[in-house]
C-alpha atoms as a PDB file:
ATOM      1  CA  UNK A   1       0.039 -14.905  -6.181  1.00  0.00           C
ATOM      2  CA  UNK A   2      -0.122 -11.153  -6.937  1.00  0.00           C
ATOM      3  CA  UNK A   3       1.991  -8.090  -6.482  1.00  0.00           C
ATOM      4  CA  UNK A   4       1.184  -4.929  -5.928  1.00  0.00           C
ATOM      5  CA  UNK A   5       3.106  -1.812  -5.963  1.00  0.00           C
ATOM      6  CA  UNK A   6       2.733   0.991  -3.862  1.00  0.00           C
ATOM      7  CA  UNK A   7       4.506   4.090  -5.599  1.00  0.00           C
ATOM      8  CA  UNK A   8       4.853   7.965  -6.321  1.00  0.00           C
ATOM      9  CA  UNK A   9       8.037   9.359  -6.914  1.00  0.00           C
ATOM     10  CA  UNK A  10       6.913  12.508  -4.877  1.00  0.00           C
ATOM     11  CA  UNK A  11       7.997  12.297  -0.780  1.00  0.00           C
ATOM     12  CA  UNK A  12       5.161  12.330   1.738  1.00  0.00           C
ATOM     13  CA  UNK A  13       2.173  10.441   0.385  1.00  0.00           C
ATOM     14  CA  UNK A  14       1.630   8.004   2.681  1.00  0.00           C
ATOM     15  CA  UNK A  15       3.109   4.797  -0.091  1.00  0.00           C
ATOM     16  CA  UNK A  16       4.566   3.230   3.364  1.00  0.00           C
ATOM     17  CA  UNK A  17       1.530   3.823   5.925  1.00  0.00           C
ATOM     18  CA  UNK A  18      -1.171   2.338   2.863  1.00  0.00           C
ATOM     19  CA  UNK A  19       1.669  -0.255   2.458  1.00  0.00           C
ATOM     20  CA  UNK A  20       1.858  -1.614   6.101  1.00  0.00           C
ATOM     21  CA  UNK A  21      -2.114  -1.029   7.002  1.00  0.00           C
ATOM     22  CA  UNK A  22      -3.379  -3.240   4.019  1.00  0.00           C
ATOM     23  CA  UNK A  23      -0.765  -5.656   4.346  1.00  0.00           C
ATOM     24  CA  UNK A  24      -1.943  -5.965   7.902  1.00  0.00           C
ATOM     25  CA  UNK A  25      -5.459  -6.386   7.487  1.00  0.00           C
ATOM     26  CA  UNK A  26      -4.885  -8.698   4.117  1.00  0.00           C
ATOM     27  CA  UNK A  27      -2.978 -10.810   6.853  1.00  0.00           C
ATOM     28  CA  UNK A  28      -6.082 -10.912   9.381  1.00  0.00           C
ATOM     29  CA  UNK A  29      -8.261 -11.659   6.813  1.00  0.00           C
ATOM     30  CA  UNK A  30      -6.503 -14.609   5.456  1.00  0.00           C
ATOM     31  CA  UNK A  31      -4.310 -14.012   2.910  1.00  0.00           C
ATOM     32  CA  UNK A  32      -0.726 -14.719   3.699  1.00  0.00           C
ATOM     33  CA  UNK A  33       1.088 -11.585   2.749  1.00  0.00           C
ATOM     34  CA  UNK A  34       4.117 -10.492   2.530  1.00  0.00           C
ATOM     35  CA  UNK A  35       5.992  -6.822   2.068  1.00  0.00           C
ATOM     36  CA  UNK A  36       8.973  -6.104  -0.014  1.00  0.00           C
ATOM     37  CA  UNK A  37      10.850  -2.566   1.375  1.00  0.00           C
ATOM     38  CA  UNK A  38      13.090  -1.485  -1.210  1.00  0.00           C
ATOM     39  CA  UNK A  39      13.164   2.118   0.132  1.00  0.00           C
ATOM     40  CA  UNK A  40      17.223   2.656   0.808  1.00  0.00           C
ATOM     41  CA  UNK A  41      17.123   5.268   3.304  1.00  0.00           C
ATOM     42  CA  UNK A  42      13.610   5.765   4.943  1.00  0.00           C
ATOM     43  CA  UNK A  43      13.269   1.579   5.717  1.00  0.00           C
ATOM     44  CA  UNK A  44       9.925   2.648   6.868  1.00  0.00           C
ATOM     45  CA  UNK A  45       7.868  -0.942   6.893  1.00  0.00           C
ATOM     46  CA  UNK A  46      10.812  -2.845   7.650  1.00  0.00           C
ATOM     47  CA  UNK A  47      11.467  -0.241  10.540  1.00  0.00           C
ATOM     48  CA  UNK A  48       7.958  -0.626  11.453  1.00  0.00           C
ATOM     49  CA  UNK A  49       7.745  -4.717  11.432  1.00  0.00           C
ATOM     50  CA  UNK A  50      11.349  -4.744  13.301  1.00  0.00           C
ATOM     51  CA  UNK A  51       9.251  -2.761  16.359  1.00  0.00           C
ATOM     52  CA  UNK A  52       6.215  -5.174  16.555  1.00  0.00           C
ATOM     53  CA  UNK A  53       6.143  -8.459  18.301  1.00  0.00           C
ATOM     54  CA  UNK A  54       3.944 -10.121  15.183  1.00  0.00           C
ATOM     55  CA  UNK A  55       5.827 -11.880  13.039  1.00  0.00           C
ATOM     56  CA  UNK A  56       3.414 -11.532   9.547  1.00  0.00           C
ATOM     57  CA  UNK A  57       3.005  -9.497   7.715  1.00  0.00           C
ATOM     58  CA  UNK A  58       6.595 -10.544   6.852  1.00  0.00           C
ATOM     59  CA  UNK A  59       8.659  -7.949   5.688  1.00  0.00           C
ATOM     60  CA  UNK A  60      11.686  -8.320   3.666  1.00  0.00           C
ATOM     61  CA  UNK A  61      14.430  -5.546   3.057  1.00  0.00           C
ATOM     62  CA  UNK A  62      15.357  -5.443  -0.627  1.00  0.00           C
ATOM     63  CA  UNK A  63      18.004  -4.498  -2.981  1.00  0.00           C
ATOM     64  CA  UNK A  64      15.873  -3.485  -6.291  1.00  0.00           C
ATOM     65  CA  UNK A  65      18.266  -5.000  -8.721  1.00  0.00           C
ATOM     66  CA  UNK A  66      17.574  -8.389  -6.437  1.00  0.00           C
ATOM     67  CA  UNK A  67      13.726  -7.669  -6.280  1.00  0.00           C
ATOM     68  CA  UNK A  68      12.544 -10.900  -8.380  1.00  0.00           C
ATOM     69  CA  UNK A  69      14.519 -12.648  -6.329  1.00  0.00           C
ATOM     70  CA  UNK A  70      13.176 -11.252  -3.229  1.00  0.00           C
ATOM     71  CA  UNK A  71       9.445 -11.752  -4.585  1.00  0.00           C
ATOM     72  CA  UNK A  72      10.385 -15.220  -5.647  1.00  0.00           C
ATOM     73  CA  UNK A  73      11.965 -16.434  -2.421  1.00  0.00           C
ATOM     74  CA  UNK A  74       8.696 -14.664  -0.586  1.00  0.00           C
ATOM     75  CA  UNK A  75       6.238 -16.745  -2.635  1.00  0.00           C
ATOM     76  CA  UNK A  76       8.306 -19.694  -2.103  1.00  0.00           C
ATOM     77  CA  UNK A  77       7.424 -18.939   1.996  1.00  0.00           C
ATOM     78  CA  UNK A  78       3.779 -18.854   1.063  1.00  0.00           C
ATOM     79  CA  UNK A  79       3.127 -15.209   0.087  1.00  0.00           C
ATOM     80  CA  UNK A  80      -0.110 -15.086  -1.978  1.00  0.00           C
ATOM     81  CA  UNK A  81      -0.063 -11.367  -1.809  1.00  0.00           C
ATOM     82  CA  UNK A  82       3.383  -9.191  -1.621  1.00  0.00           C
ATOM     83  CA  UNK A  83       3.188  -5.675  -1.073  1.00  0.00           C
ATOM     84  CA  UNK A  84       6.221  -3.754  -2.921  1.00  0.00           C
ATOM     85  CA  UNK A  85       6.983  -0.333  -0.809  1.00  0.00           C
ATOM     86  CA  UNK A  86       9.111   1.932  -2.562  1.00  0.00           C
ATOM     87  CA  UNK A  87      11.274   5.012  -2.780  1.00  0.00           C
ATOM     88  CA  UNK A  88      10.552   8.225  -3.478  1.00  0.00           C
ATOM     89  CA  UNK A  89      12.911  10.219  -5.740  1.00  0.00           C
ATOM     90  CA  UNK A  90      14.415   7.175  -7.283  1.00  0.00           C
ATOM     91  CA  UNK A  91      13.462   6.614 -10.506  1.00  0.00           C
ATOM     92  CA  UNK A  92      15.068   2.711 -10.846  1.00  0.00           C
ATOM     93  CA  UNK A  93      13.468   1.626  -7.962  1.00  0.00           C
ATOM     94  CA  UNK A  94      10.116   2.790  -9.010  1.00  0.00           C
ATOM     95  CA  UNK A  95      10.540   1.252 -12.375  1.00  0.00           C
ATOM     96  CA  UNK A  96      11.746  -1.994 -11.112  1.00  0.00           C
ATOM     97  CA  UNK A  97       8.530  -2.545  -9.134  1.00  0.00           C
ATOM     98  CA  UNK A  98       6.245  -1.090 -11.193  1.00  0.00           C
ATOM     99  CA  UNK A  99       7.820  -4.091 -13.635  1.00  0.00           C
ATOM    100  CA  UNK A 100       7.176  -6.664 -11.595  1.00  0.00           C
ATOM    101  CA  UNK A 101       3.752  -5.212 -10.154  1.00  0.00           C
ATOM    102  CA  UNK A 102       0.378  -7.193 -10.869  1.00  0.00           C
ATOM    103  CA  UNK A 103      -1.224  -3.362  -9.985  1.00  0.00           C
ATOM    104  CA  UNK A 104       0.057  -0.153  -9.164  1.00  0.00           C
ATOM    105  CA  UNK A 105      -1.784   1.990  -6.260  1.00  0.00           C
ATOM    106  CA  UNK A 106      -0.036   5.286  -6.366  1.00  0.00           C
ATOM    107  CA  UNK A 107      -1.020   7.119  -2.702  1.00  0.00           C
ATOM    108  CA  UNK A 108      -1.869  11.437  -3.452  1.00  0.00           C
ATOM    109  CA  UNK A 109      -2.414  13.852  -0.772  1.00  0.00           C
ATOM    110  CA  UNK A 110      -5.597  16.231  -2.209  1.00  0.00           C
ATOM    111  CA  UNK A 111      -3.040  19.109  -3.438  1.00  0.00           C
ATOM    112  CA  UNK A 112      -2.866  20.518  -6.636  1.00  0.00           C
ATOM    113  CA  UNK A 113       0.596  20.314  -6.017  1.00  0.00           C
ATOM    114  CA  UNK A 114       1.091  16.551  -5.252  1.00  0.00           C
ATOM    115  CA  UNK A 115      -1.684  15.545  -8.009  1.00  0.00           C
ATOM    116  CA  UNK A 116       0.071  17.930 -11.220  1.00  0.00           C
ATOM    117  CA  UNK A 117       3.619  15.842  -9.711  1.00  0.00           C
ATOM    118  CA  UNK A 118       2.025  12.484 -10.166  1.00  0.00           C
ATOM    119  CA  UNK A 119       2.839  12.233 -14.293  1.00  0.00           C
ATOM    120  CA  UNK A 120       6.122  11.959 -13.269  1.00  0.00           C
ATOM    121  CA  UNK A 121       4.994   8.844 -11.586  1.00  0.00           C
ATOM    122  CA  UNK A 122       2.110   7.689 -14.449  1.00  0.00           C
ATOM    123  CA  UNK A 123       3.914   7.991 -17.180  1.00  0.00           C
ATOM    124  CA  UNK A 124       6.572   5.095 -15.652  1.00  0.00           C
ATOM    125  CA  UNK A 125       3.472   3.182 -15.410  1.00  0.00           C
ATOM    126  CA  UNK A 126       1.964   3.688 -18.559  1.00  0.00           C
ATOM    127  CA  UNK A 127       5.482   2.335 -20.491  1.00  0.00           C
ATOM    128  CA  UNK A 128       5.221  -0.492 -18.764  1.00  0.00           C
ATOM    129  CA  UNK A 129       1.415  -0.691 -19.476  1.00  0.00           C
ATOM    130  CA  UNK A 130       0.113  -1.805 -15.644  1.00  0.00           C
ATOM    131  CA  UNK A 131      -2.980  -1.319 -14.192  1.00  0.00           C
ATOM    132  CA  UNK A 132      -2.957   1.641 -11.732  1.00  0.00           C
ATOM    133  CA  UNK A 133      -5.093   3.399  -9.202  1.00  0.00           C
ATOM    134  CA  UNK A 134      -4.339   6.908  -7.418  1.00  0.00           C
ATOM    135  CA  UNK A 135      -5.844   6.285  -4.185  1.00  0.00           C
ATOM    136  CA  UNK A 136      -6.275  10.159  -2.252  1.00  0.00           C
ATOM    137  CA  UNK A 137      -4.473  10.297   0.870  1.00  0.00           C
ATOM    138  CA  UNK A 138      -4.757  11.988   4.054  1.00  0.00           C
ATOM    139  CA  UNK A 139      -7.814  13.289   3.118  1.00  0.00           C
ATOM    140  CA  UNK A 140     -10.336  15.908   5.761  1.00  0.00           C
ATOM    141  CA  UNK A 141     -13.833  16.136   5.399  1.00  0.00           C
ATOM    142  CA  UNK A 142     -15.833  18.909   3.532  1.00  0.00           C
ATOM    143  CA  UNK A 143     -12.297  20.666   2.522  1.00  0.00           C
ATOM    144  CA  UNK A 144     -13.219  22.103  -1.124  1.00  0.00           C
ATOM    145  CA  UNK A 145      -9.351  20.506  -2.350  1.00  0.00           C
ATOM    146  CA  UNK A 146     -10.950  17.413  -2.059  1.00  0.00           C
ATOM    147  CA  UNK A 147     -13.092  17.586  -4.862  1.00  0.00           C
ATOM    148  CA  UNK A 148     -10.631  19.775  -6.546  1.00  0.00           C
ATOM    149  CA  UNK A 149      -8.176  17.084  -6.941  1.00  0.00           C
ATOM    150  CA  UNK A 150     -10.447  14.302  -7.979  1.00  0.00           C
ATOM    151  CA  UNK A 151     -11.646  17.145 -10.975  1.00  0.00           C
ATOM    152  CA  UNK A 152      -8.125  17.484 -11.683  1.00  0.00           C
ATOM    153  CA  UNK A 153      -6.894  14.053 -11.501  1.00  0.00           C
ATOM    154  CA  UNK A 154      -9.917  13.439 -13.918  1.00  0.00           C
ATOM    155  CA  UNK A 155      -8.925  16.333 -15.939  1.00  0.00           C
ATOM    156  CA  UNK A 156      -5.301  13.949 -16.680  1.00  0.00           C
ATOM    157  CA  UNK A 157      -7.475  10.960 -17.919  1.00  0.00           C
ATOM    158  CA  UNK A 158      -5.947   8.996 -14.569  1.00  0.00           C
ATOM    159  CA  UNK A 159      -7.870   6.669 -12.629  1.00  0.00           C
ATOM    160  CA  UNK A 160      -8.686   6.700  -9.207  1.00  0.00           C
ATOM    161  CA  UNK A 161      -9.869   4.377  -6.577  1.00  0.00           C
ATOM    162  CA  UNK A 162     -13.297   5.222  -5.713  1.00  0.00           C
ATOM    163  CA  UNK A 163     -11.891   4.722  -1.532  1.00  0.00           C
ATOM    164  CA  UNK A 164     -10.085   7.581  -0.343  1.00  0.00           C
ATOM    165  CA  UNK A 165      -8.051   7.325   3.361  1.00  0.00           C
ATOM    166  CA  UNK A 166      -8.491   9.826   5.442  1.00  0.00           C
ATOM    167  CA  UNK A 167      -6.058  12.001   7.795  1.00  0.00           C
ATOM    168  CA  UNK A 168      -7.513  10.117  10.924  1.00  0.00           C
ATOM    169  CA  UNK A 169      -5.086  10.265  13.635  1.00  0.00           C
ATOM    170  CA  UNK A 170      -5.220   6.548  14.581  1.00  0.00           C
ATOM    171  CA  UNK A 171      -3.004   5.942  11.193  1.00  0.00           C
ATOM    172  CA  UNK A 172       0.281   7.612  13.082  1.00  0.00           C
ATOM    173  CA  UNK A 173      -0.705   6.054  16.494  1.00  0.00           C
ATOM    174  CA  UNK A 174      -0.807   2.092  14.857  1.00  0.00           C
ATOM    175  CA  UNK A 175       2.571   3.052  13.202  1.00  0.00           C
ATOM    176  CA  UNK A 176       3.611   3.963  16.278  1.00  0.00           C
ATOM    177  CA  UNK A 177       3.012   1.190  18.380  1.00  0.00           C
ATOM    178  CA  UNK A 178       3.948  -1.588  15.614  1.00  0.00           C
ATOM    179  CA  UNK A 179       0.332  -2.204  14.210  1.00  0.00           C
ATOM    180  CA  UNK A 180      -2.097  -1.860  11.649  1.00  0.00           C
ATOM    181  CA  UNK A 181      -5.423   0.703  11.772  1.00  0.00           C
ATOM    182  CA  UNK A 182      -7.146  -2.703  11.935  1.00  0.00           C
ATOM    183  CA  UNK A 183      -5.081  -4.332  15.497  1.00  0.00           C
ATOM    184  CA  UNK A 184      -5.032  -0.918  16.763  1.00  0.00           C
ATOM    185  CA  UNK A 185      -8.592   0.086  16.236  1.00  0.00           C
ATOM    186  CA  UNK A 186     -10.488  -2.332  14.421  1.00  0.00           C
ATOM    187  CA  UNK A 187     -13.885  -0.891  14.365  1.00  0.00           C
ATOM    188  CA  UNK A 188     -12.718   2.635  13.565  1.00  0.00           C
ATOM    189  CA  UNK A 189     -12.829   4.756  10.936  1.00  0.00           C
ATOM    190  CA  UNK A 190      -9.774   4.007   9.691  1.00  0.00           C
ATOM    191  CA  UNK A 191     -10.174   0.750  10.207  1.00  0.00           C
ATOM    192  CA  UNK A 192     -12.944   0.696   8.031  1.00  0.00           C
ATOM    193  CA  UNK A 193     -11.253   2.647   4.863  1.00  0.00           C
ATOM    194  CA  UNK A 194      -8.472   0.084   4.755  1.00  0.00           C
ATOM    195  CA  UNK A 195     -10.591  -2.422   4.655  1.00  0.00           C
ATOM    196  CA  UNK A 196     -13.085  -0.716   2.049  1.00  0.00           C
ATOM    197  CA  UNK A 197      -9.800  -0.155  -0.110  1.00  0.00           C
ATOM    198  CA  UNK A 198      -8.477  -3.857   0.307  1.00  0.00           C
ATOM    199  CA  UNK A 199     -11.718  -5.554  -0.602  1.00  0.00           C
ATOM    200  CA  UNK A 200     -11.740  -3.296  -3.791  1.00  0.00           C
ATOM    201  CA  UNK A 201      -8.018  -4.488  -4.342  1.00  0.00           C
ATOM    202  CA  UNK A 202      -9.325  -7.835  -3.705  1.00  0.00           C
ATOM    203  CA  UNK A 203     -12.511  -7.848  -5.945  1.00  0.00           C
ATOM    204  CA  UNK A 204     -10.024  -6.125  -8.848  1.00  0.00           C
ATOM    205  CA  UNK A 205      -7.154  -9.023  -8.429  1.00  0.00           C
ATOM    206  CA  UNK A 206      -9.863 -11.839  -7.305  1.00  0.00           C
ATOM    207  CA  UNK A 207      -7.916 -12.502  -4.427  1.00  0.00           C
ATOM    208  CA  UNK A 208     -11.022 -13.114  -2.374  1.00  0.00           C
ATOM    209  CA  UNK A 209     -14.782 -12.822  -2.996  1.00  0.00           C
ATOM    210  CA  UNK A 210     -15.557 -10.752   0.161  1.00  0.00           C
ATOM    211  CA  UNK A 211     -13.216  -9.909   2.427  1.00  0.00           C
ATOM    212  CA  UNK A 212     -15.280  -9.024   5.788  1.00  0.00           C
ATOM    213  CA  UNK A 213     -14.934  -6.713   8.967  1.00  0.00           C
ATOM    214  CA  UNK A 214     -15.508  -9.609  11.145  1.00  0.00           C
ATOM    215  CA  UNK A 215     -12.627 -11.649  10.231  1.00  0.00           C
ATOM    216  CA  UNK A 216     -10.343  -8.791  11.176  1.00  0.00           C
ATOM    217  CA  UNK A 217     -10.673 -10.348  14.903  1.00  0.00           C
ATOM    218  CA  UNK A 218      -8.674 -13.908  13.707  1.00  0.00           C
ATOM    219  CA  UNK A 219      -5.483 -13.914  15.139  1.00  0.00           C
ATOM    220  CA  UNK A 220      -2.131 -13.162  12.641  1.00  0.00           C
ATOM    221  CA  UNK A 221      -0.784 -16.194  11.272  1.00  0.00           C
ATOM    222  CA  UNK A 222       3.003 -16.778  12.309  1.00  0.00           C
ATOM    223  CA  UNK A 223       5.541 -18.475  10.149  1.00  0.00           C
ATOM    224  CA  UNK A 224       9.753 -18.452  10.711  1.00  0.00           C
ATOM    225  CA  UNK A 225      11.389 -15.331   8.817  1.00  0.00           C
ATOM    226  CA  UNK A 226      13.402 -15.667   5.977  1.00  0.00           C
END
């Protein structure tokens, strides 16, 4: 089983969107996964999974002083992979989950602004001494900010995912109808970056040797709620 936890103290990075879409398309693949929201107010993912008529990827709403619980009673309903979406702003959640986190991927829109904020979330990370990716977020083509904020993130010794996600439209839509990029447009673009980011996850956390674009067509695996 492994954990991963999706974090940046900053607002408006995407952590729930990356959170929900690989979840989603770890699910088609295969792997029975799970997500843990421990987001107080927003209650984004568990919003999200509350609006879809799939009942995996399961997702739990947690209290983060209860969050080993929650992971162990998860893993205990067959999770092999639990997706930990957090708060932004609060400090104890983050370092809770970063805790308990087998990897960290901390989501970063390409602004100097969001990538100078993100020690605030690194340096929780490197106390605790986890692994961690930034992974760029929302990210348009040819815009010179782009390769600005890789130089900078560089520039902070931080390391970043070599898959970026893109601003692609059909992320809002899937969120919007209860689905993943990969149910809601499986051969698309953004689609294909989730799935380019999870089989790096995977290869990282050898939670699969290959996990292919064709298996994104098996139907979700259903098991009762918690």
């Amino acid at each position: 089983m492994a954990t991963i936890t999706v974090a940046n103290l900053k607002g408006g990075v995407g952590k729930s969107t990356t959170t929900i879409n690989l979840a989603t398309a770890a699910q088609m693949s295969g792997i029975q996964t799970a997500i843990i929201d421990v987001d107080p107010d927003q209650q984004a993912a568990a919003k999200w999974s509350d609006s879809r008529t799939a009942e995996n990827p399961q997702v739990y709403s947690a209290v983060y002083s209860r969050l080993q619980q929650s992971i162990t009673e998860a893993e205990r309903y067959g999770a092999k992979l639990i997706f930990i979406d957090t708060a932004a702003f609060e400090q104890k959640i983050l370092t809770s989950s970063i805790q308990l986190a087998d990897l960290v991927l901390i989501p970063c829109r390409p602004t100097a602004q969001d990538v100078q904020y993100l020690t605030a979330t690194t340096d929780i990370v490197a106390i605790h001494q986890k692994p961690a990716a930034i992974v760029l977020n929302q990210v348009e083509p040819r815009l010179p900010e782009t390769d600005q904020a890789r130089t900078l993130i560089a520039s902070l010794g931080l390391s970043l995912s070599p898959m970026h996600l893109s601003k692609a439209v059909a992320y809002q839509r899937a969120i919007a109808a209860g689905l993943g990029v990969t149910e809601f447009e499986p051969t698309g673009k953004a689609a294909q970056e989730i799935l380019s980011l999870l089989n790096w996850i995977s290869r990282l956390l050898y939670l699969s040797p290959d996990i292919k674009v064709d298996n994104i067509n098996k139907p979700i695996h259903r098991s009762s709620k918690i």
